[in-house]
Protein backbone atom coordinates (compact mmCIF):
# COMPACT_ATOMS: atom_id res chain seq x y z
CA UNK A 1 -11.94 -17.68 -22.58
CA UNK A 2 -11.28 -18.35 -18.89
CA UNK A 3 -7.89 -20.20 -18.37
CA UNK A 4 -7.62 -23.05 -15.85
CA UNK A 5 -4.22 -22.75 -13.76
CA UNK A 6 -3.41 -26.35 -13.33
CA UNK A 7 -1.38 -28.10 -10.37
CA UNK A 8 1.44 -26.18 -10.60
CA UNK A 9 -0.39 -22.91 -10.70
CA UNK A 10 0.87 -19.80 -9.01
CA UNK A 11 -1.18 -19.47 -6.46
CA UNK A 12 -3.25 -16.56 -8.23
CA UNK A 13 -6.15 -18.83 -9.96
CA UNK A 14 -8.91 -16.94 -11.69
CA UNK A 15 -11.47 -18.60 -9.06
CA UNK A 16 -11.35 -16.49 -5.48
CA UNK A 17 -12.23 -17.79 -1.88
CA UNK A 18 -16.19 -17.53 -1.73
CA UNK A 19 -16.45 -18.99 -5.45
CA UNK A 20 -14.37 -21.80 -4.49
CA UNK A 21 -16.07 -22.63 -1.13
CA UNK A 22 -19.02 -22.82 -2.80
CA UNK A 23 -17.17 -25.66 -5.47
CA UNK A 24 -15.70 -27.12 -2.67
CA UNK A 25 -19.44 -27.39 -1.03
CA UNK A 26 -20.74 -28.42 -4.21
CA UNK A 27 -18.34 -31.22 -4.59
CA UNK A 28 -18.63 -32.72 -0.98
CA UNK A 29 -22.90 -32.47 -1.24
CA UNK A 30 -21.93 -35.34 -4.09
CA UNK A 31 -19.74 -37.82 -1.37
CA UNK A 32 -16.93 -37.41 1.36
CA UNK A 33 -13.98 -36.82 -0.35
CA UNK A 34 -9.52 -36.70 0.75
CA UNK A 35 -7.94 -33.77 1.40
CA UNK A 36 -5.89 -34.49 -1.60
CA UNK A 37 -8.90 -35.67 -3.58
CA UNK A 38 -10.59 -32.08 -3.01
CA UNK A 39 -7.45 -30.11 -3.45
CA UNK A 40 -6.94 -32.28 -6.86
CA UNK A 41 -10.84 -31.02 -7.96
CA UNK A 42 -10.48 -27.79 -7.03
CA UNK A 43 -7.37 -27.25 -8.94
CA UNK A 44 -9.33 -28.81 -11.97
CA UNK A 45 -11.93 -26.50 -11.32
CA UNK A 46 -9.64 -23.35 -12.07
CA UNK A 47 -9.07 -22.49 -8.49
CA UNK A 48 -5.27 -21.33 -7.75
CA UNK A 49 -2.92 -23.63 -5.69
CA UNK A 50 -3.17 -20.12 -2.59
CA UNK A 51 -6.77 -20.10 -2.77
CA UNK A 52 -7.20 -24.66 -2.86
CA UNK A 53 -5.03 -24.39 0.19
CA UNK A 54 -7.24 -21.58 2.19
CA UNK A 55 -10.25 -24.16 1.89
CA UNK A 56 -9.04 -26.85 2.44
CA UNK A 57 -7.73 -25.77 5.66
CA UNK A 58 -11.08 -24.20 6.40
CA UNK A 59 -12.67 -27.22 5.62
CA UNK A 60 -10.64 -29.09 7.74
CA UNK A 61 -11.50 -26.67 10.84
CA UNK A 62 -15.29 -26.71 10.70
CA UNK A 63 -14.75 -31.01 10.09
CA UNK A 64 -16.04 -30.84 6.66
CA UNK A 65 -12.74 -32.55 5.03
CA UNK A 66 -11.33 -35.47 8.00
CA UNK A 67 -9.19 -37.97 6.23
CA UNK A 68 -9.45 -40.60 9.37
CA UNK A 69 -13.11 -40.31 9.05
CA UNK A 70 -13.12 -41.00 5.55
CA UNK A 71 -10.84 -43.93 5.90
CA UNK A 72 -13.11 -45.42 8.62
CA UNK A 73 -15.99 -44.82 6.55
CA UNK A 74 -14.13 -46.38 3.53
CA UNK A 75 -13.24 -48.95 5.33
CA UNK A 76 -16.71 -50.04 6.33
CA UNK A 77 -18.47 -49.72 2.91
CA UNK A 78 -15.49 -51.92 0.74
CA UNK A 79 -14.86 -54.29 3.48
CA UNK A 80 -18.41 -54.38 4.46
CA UNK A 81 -19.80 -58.01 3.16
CA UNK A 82 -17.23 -58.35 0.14
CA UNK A 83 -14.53 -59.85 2.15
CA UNK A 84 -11.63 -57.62 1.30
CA UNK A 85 -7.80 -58.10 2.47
CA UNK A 86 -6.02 -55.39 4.46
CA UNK A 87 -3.64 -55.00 2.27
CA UNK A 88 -5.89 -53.90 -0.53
CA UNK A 89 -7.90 -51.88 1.78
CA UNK A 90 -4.63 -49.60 2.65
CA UNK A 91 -3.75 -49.22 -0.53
CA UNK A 92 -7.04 -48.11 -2.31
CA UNK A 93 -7.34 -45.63 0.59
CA UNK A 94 -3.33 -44.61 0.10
CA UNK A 95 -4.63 -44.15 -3.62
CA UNK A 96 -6.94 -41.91 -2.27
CA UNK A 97 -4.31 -39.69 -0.53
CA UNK A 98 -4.49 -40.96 2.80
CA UNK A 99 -1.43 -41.17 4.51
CA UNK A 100 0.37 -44.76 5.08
CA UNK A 101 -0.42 -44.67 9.11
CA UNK A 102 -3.96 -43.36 9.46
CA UNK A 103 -4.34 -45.99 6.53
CA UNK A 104 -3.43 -48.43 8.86
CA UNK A 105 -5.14 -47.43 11.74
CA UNK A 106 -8.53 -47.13 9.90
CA UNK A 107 -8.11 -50.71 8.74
CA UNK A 108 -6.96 -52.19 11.87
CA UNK A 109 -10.13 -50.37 13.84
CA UNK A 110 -12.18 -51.14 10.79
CA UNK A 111 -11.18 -54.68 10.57
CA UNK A 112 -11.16 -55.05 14.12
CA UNK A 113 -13.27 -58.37 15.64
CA UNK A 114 -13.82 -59.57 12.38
CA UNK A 115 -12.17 -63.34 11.35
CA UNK A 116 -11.03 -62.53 7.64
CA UNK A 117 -10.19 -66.36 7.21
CA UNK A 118 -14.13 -67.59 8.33
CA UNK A 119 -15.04 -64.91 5.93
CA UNK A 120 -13.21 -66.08 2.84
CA UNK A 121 -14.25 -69.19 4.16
CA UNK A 122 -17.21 -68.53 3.43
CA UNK A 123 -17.14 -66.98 0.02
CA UNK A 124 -15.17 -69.87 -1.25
CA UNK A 125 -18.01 -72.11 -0.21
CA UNK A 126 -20.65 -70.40 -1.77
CA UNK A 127 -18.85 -70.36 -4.84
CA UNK A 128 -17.96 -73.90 -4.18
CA UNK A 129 -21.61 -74.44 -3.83
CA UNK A 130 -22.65 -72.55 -7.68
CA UNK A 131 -20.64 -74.77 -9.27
CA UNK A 132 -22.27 -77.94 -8.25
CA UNK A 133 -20.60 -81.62 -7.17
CA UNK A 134 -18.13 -82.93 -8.34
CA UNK A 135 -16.93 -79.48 -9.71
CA UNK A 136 -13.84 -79.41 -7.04
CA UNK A 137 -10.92 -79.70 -9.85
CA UNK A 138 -12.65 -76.69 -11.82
CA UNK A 139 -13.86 -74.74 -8.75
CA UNK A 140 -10.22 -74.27 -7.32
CA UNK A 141 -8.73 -72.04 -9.45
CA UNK A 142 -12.01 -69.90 -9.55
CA UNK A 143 -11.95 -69.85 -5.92
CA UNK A 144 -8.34 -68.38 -6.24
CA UNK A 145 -9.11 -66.06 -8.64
CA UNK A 146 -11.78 -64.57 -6.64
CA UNK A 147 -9.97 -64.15 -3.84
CA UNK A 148 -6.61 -62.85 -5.82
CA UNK A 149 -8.82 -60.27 -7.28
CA UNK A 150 -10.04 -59.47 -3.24
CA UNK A 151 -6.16 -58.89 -2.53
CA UNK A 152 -5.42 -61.92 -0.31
CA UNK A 153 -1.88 -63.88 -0.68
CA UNK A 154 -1.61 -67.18 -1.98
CA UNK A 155 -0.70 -69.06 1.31
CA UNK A 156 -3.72 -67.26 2.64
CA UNK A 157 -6.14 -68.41 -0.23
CA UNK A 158 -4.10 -72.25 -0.48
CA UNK A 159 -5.77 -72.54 3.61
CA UNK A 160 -8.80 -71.30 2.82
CA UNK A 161 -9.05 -73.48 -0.65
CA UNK A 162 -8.10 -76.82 1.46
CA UNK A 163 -10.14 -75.55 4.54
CA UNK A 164 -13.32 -75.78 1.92
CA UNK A 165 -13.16 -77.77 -1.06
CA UNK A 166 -13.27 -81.66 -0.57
CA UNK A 167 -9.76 -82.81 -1.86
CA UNK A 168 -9.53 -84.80 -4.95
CA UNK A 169 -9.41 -88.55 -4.32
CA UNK A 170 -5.83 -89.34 -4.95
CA UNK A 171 -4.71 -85.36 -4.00
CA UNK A 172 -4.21 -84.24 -7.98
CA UNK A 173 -6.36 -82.65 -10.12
CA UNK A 174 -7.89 -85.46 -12.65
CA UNK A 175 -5.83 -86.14 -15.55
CA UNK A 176 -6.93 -84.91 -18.78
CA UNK A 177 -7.37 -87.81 -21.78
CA UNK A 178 -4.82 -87.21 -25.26
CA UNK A 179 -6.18 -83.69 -26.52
């Protein structure tokens, strides 16, 4: 029974160099991955901490493993038409073991020339506009919700919410009747 040496291996994994460039080749023919994310699977895989390290850096030299490239690319498929904050952005990708600044610098350039507010905008509205007229008082927290779950702050989502929904006549919600 083959044993699989685990993060804190010694360095002397069962696995040896070709075996495990072929994993590591294996596992990015699937999708892009982090360095971290690769050195995580190869680990899994049985390959020893030494050995992880050696292709990883080789990876890295030929360009196969570039964790700006994989933020940018990130970037562009989460943030692409679902209207996603920055915040939320950095941290999947800091989830993903990309570091805090190259984070940041993939969202800003990612981000970059888009208006996050007309785009929120414009999700709130279409929701707005499923839930028919006269559906403001209902809609609102739904709207929130939405865009809670998308990562945006609640001063952001309170502009965008007044920026979209028709207020209620007297600026309250309507009262409910005795339940």
């Amino acid at each position: 029974m083959r044993r699989k040496s685990g993060a804190g291996g010694s360095g002397g994994g069962e696995i040896g160099y070709p075996k495990a460039m072929d994993v590591a080749l294996t596992l990015l023919g699937f999708r892009s991955r982090t360095e971290r994310e690769m050195e995580k699977r190869l680990l899994e895989k049985g390959v020893g901490t030494e050995v992880a390290g050696r292709v990883c850096a080789r990876l890295r030299e030929i360009g196969y493993l570039d964790d700006r490239k994989f933020a940018l690319d990130w970037i562009k498929s989460r943030a692409g038409g679902k209207c996603r904050s920055p915040s939320m952005l950095k941290r999947e990708l800091q989830g993903k073991g990309i570091s805090r600044s190259i984070a940041e610098e993939a969202v800003a350039e990612g981000l970059a020339g888009r208006d996050l507010f007309e785009e929120a905008c414009a999700l709130a509205r279409r929701k707005m506009r499923r839930g028919g007229e006269g559906e403001t008082a209902r809609l609102r927290p739904k709207v929130q919700g939405l865009l809670l779950r998308r990562g945006f702050d609640y001063d952001f989502i309170r502009k965008v919410i007044d920026a979209t929904a028709p207020p209620p006549d007297d600026g309250y919600p309507p009262a409910r009747g005795p339940e």
